[in-house]
PDB file of N, CA and C in Angstrom:
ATOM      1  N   UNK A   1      56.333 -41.253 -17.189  1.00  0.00           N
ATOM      2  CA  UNK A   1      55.474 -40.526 -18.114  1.00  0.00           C
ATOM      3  C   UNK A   1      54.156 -41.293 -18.252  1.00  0.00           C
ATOM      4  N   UNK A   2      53.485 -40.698 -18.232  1.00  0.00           N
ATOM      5  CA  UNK A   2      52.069 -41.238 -18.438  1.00  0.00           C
ATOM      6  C   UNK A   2      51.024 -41.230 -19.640  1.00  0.00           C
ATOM      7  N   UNK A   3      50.447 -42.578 -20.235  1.00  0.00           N
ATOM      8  CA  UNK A   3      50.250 -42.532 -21.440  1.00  0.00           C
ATOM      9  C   UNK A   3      48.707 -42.297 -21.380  1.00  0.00           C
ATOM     10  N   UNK A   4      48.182 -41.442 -22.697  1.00  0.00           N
ATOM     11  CA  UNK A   4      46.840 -41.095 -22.849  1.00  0.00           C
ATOM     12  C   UNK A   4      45.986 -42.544 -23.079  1.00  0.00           C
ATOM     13  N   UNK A   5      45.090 -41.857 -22.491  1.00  0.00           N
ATOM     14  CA  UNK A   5      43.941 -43.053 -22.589  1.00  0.00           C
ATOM     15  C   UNK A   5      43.474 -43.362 -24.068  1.00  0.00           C
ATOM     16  N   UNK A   6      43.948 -42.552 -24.781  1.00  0.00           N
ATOM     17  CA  UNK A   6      43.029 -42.349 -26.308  1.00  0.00           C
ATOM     18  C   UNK A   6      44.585 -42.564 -27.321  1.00  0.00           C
ATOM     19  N   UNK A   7      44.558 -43.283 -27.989  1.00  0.00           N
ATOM     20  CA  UNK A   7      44.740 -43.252 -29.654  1.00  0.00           C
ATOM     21  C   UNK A   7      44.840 -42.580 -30.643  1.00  0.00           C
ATOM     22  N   UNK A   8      45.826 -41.971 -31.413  1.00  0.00           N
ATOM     23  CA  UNK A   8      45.612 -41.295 -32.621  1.00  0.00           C
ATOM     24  C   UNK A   8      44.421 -41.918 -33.631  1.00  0.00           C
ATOM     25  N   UNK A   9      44.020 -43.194 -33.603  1.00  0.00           N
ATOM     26  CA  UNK A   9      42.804 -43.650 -34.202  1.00  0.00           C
ATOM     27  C   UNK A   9      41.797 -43.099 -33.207  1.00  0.00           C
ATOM     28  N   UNK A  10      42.058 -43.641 -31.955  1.00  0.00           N
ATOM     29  CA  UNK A  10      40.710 -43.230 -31.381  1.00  0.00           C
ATOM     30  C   UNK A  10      40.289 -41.506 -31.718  1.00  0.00           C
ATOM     31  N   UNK A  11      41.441 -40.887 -31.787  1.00  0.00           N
ATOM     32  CA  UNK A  11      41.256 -39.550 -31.481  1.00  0.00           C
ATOM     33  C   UNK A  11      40.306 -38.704 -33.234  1.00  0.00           C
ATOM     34  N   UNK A  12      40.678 -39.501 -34.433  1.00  0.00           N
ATOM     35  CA  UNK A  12      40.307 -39.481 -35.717  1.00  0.00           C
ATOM     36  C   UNK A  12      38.894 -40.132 -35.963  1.00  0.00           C
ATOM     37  N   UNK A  13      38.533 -41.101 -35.223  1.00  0.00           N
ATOM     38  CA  UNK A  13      37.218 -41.610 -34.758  1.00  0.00           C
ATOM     39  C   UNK A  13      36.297 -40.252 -33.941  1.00  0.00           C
ATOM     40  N   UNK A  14      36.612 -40.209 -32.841  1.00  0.00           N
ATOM     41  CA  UNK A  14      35.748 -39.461 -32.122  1.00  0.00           C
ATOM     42  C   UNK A  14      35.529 -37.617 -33.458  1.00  0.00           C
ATOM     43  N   UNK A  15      36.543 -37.704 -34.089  1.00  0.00           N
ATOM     44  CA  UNK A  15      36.414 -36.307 -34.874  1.00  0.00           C
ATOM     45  C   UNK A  15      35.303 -36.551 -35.961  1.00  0.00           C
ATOM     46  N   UNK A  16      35.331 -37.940 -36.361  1.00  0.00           N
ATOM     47  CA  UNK A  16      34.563 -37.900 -38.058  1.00  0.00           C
ATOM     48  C   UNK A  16      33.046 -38.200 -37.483  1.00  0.00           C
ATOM     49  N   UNK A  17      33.425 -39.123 -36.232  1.00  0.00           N
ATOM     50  CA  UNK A  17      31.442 -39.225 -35.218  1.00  0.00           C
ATOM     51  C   UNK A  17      31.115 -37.678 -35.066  1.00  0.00           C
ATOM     52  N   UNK A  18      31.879 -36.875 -34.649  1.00  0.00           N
ATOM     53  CA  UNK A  18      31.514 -35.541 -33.919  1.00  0.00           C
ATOM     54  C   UNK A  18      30.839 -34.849 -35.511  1.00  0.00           C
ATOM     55  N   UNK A  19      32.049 -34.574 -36.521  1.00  0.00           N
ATOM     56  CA  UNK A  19      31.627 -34.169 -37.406  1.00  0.00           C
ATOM     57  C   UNK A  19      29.747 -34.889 -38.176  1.00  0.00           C
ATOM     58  N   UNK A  20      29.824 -35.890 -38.487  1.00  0.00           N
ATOM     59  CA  UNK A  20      28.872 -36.440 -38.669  1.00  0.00           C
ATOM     60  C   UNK A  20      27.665 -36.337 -38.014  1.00  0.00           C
ATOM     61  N   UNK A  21      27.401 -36.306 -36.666  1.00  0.00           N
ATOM     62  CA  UNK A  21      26.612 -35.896 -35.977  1.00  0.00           C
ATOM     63  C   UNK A  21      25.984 -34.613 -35.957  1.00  0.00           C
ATOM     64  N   UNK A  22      27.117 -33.613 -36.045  1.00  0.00           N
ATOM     65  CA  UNK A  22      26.888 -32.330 -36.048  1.00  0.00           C
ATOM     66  C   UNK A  22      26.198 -31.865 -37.619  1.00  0.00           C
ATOM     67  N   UNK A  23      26.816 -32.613 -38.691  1.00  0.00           N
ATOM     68  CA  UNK A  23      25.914 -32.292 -39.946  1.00  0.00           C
ATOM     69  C   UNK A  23      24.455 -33.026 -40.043  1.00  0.00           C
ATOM     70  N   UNK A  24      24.288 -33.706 -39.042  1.00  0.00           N
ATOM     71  CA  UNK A  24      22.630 -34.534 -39.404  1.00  0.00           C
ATOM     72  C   UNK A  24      22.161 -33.981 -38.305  1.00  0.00           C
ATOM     73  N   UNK A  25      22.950 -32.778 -37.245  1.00  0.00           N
ATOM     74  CA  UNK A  25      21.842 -32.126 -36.680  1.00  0.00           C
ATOM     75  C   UNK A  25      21.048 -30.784 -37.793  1.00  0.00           C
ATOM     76  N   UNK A  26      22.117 -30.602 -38.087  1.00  0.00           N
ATOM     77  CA  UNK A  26      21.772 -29.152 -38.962  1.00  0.00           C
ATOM     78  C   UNK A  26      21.122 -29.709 -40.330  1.00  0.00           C
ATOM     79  N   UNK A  27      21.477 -30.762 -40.654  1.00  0.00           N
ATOM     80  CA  UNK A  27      20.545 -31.191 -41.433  1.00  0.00           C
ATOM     81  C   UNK A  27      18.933 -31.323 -41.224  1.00  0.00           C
ATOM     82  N   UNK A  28      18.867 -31.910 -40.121  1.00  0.00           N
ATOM     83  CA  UNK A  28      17.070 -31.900 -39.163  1.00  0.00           C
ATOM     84  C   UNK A  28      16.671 -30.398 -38.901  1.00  0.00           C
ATOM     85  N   UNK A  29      17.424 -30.095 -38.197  1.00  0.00           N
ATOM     86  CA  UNK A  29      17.223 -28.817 -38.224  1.00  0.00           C
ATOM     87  C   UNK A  29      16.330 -27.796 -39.192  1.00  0.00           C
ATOM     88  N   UNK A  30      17.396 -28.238 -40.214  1.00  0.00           N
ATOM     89  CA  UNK A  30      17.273 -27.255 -42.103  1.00  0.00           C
ATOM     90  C   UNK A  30      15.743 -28.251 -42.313  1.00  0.00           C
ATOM     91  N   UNK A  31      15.365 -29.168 -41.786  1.00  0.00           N
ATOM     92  CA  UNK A  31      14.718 -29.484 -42.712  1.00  0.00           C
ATOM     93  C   UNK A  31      13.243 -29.314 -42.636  1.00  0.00           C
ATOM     94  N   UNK A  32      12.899 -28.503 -41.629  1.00  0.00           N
ATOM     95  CA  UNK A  32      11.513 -28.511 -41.814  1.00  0.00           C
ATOM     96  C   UNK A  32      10.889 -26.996 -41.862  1.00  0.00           C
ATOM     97  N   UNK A  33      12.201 -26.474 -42.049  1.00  0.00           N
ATOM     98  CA  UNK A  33      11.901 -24.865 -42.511  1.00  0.00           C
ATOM     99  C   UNK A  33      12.086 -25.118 -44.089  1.00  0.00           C
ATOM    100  N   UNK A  34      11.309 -24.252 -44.500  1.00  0.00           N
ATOM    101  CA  UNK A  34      10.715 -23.984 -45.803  1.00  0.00           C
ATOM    102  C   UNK A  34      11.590 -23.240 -46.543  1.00  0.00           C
ATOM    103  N   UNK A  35      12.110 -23.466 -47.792  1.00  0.00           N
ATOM    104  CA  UNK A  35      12.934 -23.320 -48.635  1.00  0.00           C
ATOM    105  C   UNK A  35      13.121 -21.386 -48.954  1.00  0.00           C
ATOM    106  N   UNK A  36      12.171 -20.719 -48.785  1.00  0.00           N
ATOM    107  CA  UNK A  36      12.129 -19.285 -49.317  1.00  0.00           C
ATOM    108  C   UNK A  36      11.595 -18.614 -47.767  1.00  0.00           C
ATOM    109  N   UNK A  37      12.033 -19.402 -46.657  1.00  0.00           N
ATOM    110  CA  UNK A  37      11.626 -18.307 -45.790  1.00  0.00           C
ATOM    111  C   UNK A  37      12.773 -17.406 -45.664  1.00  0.00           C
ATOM    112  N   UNK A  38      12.685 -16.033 -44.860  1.00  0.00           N
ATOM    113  CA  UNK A  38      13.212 -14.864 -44.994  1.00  0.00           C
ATOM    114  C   UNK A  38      14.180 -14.974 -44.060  1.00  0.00           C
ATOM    115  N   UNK A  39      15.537 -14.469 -43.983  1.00  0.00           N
ATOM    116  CA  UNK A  39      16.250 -14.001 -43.203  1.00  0.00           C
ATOM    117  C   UNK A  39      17.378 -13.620 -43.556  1.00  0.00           C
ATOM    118  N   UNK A  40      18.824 -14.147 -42.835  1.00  0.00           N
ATOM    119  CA  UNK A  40      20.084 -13.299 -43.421  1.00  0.00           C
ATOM    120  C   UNK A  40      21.006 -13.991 -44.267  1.00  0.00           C
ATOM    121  N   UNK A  41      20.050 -14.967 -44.998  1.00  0.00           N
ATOM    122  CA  UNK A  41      20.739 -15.892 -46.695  1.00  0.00           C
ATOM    123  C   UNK A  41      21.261 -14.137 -47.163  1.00  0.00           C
ATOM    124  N   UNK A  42      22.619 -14.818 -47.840  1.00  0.00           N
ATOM    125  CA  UNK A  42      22.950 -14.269 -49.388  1.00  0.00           C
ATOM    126  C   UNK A  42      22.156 -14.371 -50.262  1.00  0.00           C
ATOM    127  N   UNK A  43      22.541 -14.031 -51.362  1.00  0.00           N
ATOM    128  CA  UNK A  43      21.936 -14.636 -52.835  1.00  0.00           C
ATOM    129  C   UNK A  43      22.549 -16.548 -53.048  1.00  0.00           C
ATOM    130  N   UNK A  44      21.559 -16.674 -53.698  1.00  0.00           N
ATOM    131  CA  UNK A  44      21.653 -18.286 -53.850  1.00  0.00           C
ATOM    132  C   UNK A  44      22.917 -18.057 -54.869  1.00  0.00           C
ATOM    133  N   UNK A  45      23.288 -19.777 -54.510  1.00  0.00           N
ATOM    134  CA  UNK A  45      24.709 -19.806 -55.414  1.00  0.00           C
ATOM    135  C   UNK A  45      23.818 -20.162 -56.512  1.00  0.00           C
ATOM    136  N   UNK A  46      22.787 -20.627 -57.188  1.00  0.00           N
ATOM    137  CA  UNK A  46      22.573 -20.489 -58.647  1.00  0.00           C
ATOM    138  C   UNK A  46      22.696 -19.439 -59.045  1.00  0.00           C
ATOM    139  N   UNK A  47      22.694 -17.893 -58.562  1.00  0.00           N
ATOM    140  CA  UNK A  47      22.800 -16.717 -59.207  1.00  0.00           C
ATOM    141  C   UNK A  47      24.276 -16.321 -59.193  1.00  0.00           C
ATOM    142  N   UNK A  48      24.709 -16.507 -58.761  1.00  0.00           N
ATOM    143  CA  UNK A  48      26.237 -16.734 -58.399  1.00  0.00           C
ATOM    144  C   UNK A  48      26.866 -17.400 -59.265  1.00  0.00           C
ATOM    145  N   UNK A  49      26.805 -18.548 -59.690  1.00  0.00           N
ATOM    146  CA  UNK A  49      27.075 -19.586 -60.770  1.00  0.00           C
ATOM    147  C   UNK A  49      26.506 -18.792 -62.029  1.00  0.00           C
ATOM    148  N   UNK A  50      25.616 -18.497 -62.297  1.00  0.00           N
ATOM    149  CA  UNK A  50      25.179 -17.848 -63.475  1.00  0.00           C
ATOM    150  C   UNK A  50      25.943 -16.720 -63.610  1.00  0.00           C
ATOM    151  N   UNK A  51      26.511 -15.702 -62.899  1.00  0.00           N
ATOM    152  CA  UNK A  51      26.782 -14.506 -63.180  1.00  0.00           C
ATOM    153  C   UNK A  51      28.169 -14.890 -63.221  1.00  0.00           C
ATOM    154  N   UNK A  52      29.271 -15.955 -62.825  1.00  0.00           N
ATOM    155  CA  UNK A  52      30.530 -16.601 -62.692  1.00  0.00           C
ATOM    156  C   UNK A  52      30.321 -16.760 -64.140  1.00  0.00           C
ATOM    157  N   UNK A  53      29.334 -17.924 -64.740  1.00  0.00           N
ATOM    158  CA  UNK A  53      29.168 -18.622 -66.124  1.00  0.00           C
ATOM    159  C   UNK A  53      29.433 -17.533 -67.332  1.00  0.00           C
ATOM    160  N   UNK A  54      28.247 -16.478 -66.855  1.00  0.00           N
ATOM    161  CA  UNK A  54      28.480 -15.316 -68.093  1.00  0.00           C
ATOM    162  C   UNK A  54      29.472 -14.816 -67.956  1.00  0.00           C
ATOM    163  N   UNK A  55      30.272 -14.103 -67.101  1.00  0.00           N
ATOM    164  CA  UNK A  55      31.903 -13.694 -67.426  1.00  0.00           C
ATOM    165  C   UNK A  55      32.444 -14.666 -67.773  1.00  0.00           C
ATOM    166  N   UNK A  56      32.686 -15.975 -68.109  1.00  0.00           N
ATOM    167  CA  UNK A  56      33.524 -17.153 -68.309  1.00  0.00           C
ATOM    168  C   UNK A  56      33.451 -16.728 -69.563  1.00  0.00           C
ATOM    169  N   UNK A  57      32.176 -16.812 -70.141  1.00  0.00           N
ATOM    170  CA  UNK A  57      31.633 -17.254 -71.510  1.00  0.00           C
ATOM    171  C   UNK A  57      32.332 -15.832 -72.372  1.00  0.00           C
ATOM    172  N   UNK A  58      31.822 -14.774 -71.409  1.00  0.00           N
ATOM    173  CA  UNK A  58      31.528 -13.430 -72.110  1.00  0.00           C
ATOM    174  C   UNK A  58      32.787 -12.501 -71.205  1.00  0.00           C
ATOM    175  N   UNK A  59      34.440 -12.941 -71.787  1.00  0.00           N
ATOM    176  CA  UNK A  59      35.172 -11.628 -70.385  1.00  0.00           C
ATOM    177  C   UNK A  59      35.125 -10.137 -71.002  1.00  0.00           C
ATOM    178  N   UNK A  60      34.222 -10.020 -72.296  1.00  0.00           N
ATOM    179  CA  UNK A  60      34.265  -8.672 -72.165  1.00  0.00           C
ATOM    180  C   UNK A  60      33.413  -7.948 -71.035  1.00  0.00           C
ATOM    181  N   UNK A  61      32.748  -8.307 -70.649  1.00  0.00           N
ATOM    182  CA  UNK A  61      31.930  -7.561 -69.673  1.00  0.00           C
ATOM    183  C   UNK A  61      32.375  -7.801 -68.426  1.00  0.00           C
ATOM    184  N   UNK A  62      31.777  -6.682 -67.743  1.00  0.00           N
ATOM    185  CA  UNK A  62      32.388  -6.494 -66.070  1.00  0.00           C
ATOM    186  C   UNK A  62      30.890  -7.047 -65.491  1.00  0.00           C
ATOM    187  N   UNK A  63      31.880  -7.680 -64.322  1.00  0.00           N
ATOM    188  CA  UNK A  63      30.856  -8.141 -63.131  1.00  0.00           C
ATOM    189  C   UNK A  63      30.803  -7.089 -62.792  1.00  0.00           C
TER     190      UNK A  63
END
């Protein structure tokens, strides 16, 4: 039988580099586009959070 070249560490390593990498691309990415340009965003989660908050506060009313 023949044993892998790689490690259950190695293999948990190469995942959290991959992950990591991949969020500070999209991070660079995100970052030099401008906060309110247009495309296929949802609504921001502050409006989301606010409209969650007021039914918390207030369950007579319907979302």
């Amino acid at each position: 039988m023949r044993r892998h070249p790689y490690t259950w560490l190695h293999l948990i390593v190469l995942v959290i580099v991959a992950f990591v990498l991949g969020f500070l691309v999209v991070a660079l990415w995100n970052h030099g586009r401008p906060s309110g340009s247009s495309g296929a965003e949802g609504p921001s989660s502050h409006s989301v959070v606010s409209v969650l908050a007021t039914a918390v506060a207030d369950p007579t009313t319907a979302l």
